[in-house]
N, C-alpha and C. Protein backbone atom coordinates (compact mmCIF):
# COMPACT_ATOMS: atom_id res chain seq x y z
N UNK A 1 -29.89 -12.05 -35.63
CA UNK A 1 -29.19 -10.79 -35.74
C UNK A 1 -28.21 -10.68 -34.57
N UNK A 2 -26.84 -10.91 -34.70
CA UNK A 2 -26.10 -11.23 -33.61
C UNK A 2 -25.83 -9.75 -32.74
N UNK A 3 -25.55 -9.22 -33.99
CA UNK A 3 -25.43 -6.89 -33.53
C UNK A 3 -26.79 -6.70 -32.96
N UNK A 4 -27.35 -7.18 -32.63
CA UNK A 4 -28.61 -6.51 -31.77
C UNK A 4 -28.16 -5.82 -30.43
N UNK A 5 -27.46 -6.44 -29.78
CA UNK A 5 -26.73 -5.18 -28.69
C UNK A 5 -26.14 -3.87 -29.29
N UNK A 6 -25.32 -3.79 -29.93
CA UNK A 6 -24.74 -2.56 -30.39
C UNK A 6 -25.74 -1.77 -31.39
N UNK A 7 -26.95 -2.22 -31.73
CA UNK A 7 -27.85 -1.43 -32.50
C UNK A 7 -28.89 -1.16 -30.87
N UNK A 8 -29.04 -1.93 -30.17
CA UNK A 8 -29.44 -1.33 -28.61
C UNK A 8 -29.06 0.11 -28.34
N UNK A 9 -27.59 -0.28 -28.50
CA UNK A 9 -27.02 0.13 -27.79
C UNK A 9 -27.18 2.19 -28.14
N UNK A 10 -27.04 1.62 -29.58
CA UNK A 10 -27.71 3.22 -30.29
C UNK A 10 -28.36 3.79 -30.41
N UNK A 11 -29.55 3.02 -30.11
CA UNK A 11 -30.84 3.24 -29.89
C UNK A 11 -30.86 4.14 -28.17
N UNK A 12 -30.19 3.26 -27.40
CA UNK A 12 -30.41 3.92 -25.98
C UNK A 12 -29.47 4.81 -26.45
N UNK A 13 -28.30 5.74 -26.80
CA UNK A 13 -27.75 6.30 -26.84
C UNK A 13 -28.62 7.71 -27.52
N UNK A 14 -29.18 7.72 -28.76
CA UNK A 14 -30.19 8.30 -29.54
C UNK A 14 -31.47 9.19 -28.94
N UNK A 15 -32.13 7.78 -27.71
CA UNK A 15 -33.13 7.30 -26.80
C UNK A 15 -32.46 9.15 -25.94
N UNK A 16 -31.93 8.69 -25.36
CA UNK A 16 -31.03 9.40 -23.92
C UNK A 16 -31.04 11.25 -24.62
N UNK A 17 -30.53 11.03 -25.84
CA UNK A 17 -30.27 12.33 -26.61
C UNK A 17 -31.55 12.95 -26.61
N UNK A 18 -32.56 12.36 -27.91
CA UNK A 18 -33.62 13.62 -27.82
C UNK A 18 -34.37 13.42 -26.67
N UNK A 19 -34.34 12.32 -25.86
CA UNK A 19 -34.92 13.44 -24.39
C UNK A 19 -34.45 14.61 -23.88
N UNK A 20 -32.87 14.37 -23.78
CA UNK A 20 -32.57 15.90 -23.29
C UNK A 20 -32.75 16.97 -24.04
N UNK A 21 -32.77 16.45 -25.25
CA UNK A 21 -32.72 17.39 -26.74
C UNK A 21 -34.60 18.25 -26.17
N UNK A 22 -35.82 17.62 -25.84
CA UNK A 22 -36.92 17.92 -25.19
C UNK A 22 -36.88 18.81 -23.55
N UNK A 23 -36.18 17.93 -22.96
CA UNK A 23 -36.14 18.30 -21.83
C UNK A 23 -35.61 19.70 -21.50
N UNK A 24 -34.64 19.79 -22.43
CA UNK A 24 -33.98 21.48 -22.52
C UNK A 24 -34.68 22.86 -23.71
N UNK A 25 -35.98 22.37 -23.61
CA UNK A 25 -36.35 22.99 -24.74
C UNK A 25 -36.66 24.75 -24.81
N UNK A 26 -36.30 25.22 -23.60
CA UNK A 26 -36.40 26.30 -23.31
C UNK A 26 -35.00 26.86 -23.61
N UNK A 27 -33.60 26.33 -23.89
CA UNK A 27 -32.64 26.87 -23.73
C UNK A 27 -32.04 26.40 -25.06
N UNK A 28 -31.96 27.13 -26.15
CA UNK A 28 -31.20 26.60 -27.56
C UNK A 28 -29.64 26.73 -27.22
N UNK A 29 -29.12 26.82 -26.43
CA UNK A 29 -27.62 26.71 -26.18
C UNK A 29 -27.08 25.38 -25.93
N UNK A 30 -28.24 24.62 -25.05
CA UNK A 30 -28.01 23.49 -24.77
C UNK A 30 -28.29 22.48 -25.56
N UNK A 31 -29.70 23.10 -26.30
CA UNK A 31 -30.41 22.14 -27.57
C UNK A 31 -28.93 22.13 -28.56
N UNK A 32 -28.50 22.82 -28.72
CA UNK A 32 -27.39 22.69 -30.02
C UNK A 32 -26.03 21.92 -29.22
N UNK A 33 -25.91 22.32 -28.15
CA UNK A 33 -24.80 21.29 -27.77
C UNK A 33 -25.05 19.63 -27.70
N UNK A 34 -26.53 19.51 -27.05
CA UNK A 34 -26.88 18.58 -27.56
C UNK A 34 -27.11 17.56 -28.58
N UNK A 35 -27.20 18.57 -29.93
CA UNK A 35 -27.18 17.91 -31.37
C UNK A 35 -25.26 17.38 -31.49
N UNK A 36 -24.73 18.37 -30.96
CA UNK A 36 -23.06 17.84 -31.27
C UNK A 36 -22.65 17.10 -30.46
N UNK A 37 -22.92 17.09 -29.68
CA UNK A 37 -22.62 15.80 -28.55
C UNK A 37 -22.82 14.39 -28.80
N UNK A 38 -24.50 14.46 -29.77
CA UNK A 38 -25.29 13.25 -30.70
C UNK A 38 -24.42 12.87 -31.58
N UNK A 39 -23.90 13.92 -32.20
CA UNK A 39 -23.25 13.71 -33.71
C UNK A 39 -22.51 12.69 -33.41
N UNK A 40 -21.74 13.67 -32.26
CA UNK A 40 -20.20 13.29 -32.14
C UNK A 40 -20.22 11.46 -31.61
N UNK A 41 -21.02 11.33 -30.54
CA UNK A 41 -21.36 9.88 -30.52
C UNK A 41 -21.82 9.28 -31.22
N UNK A 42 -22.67 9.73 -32.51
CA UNK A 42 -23.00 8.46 -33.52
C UNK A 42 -22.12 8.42 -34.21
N UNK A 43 -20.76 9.09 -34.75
CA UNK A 43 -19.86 8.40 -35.42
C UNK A 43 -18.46 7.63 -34.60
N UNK A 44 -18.71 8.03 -33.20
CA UNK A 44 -17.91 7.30 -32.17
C UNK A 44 -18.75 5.39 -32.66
N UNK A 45 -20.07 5.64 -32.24
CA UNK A 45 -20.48 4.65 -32.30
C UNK A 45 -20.09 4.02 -33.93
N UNK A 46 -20.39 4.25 -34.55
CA UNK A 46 -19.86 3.78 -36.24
C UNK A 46 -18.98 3.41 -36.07
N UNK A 47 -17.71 3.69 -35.86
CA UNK A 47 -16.35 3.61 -35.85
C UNK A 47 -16.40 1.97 -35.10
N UNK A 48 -16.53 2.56 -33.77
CA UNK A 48 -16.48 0.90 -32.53
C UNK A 48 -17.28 0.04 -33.40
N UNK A 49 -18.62 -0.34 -33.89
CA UNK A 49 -19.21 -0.95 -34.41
C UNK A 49 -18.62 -1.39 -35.47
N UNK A 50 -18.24 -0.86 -36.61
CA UNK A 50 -17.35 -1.58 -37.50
C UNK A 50 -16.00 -1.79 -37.49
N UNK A 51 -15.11 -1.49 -36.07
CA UNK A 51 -13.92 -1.74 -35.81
C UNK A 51 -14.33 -3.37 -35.42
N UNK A 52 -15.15 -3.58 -34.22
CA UNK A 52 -15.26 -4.63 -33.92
C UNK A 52 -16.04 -5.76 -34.91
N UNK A 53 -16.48 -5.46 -36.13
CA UNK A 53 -16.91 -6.36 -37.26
C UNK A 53 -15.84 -6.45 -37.97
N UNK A 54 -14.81 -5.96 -37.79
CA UNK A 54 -13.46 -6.04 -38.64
C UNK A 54 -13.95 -5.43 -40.22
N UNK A 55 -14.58 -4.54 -40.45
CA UNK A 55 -14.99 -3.78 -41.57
C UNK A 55 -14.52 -2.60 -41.50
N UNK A 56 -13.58 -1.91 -40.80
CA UNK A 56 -13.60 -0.35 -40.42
C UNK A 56 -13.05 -0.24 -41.94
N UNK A 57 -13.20 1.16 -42.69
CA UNK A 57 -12.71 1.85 -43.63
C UNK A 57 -12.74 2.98 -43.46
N UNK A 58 -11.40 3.93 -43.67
CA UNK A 58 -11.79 5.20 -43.96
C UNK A 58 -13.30 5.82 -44.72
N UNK A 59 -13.49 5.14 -45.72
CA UNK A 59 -15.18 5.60 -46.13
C UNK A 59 -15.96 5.49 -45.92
N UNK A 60 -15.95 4.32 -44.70
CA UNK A 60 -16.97 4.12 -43.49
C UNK A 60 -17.56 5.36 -42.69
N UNK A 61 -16.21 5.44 -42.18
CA UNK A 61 -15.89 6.30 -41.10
C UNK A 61 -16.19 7.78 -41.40
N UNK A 62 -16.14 7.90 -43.07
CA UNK A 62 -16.31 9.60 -43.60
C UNK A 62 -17.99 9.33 -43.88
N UNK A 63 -18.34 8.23 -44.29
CA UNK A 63 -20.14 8.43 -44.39
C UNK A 63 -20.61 8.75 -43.12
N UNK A 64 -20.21 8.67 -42.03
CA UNK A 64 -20.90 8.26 -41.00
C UNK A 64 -20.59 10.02 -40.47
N UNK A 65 -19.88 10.87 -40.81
CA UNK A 65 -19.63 11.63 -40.30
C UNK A 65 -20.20 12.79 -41.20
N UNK A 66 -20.42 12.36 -42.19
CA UNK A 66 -21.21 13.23 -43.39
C UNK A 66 -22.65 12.90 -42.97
N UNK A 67 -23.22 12.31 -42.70
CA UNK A 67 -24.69 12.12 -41.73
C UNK A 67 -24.66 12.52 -40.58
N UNK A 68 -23.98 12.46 -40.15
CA UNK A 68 -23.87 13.22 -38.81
C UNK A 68 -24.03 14.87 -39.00
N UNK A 69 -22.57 15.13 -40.09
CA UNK A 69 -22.95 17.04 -40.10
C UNK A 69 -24.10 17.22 -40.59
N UNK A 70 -25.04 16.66 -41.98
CA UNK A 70 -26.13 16.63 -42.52
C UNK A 70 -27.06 17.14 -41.69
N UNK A 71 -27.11 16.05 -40.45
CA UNK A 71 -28.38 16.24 -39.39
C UNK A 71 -27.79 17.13 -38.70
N UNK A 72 -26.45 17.31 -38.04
CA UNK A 72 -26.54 19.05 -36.95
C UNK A 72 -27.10 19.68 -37.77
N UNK A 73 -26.66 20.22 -39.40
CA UNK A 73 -26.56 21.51 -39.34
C UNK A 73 -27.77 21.54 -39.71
N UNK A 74 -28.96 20.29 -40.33
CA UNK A 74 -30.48 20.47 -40.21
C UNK A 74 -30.92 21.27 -38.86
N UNK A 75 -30.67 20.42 -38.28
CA UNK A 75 -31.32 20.65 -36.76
C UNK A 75 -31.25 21.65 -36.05
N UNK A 76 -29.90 22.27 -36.19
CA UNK A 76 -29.06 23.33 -35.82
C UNK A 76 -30.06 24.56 -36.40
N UNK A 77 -30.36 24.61 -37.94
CA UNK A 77 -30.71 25.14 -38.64
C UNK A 77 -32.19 25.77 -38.44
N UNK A 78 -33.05 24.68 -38.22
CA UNK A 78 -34.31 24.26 -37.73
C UNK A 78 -34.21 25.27 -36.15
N UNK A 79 -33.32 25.17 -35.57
CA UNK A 79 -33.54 25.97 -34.41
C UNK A 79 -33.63 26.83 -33.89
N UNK A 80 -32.50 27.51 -35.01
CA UNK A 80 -32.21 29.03 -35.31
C UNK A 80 -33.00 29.48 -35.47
N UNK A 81 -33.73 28.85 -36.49
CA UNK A 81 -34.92 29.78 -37.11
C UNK A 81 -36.26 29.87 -36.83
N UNK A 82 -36.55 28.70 -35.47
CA UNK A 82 -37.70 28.84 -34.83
C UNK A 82 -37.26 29.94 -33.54
């Protein structure tokens, strides 16, 4: 599996997130900036990842960002209402 760094790499990126996503669990201002901050880097990450496989597509790039809003506005959702 030659992408094993850049799937690392998401992993520590992910890794890094819901800790703070825990670590701030007293303050939902930060918990939600946190989820968009995630978002926003896992389709950063998508993008670089299949730019550098020479695969990028616009419909790449729109799945990856349609999973992304999917999970804020879960999470987002989930937070509100606890």
């Amino acid at each position: 599996m030659k992408d094993i760094k850049h799937y690392l790499a998401l992993a520590a990126i992910l890794s890094v997130g819901l800790g703070l996503f825990f670590l701030f669990n007293y303050n939902r201002g930060a918990q939600i900036g946190i989820v968009v901050i995630l978002a926003t880097l896992y389709v950063g990450w998508g993008a670089i990842h299949h730019s550098l496989k020479k695969e990028f597509h616009l419909r790449i790039l729109v799945e990856y960002l349609l999973v992304a809003i999917l999970a804020s506005v879960l999470v987002i959702f989930l937070l509100i209402r606890s």
